[in-house]
Protein backbone atom coordinates (compact mmCIF):
# COMPACT_ATOMS: atom_id res chain seq x y z
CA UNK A 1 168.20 -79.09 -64.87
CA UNK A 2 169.14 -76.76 -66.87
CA UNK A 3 167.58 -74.47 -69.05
CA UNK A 4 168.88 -71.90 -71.98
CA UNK A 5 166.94 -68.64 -72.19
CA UNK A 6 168.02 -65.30 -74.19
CA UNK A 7 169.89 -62.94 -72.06
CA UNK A 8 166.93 -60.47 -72.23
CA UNK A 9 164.31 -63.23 -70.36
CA UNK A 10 166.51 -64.00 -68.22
CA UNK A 11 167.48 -60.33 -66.85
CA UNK A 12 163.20 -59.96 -66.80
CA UNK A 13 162.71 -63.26 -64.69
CA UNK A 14 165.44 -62.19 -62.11
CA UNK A 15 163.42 -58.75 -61.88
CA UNK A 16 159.85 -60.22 -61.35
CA UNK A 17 161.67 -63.15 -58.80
CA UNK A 18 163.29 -59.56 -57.03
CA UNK A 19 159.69 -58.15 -57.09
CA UNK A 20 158.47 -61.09 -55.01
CA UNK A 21 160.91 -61.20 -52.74
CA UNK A 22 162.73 -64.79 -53.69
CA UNK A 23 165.07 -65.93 -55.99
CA UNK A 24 165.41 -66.73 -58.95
CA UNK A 25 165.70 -70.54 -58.64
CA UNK A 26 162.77 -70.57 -56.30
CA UNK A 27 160.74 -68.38 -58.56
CA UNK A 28 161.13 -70.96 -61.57
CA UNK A 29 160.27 -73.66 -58.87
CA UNK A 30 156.84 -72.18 -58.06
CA UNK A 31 156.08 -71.06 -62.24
CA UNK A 32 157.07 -74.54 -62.96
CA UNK A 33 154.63 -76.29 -59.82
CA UNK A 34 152.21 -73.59 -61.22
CA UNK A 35 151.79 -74.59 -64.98
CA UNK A 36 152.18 -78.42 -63.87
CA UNK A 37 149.11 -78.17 -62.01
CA UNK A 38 147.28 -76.47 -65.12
CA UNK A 39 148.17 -79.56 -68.02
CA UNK A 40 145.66 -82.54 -67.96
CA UNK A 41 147.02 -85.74 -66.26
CA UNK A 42 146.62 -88.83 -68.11
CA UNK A 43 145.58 -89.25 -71.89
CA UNK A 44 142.16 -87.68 -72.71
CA UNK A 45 141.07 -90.83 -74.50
CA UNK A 46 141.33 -92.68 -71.31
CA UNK A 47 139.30 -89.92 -69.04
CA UNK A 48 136.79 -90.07 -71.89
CA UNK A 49 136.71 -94.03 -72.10
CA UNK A 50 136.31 -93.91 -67.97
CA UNK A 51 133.62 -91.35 -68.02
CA UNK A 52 131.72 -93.15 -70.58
CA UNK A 53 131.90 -96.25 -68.89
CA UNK A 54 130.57 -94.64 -65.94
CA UNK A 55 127.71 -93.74 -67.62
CA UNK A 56 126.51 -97.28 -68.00
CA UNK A 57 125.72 -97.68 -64.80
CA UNK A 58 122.01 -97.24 -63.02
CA UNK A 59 122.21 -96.53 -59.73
CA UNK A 60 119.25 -95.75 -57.68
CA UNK A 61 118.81 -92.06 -56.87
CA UNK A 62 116.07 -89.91 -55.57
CA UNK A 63 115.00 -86.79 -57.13
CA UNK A 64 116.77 -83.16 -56.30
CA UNK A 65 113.74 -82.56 -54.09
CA UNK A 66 114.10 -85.48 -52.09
CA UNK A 67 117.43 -85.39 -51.81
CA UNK A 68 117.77 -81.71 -50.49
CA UNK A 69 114.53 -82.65 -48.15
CA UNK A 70 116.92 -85.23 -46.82
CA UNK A 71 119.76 -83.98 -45.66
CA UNK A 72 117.74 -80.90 -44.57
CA UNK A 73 116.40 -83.70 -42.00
CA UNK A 74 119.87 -84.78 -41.34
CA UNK A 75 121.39 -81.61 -40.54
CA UNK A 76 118.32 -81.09 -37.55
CA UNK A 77 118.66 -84.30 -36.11
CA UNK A 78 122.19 -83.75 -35.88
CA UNK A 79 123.11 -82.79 -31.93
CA UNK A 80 125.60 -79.45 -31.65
């Protein structure tokens, strides 16, 4: 890959990859892993069209109280 950046952000990037301790190449690496992991996967739409298909369903579900009361009883039944 490569990439074109003005003389000035690239002198800055090879100071903060100094800072860190790595280099450069391995500091674009990581920035690059970093802001993949922040952008949405898949098209909104779809999540949307998933999620409100979900939503269709019933399933059978006790109340909060229930439910905590529940695995309360599982957690001291459970041998340690």
């Amino acid at each position: 890959m490569q990439v074109l950046v003005e003389a000035s952000e690239l002198k800055r990037m090879r100071q903060v990859a100094r800072t860190r301790g790595m280099t450069l190449a391995e500091w674009v690496r990581q920035t690059l892993r970093s802001a993949l992991r922040t952008e949405p996967s898949g098209a909104a739409d779809k999540k949307l069209a998933r999620l409100r298909a979900s939503l269709t369903h019933a399933f059978p579900a006790p109340d909060i109280d229930q439910m905590l009361a529940e695995i309360e009883q599982g957690y001291a039944g459970r041998r340690r």
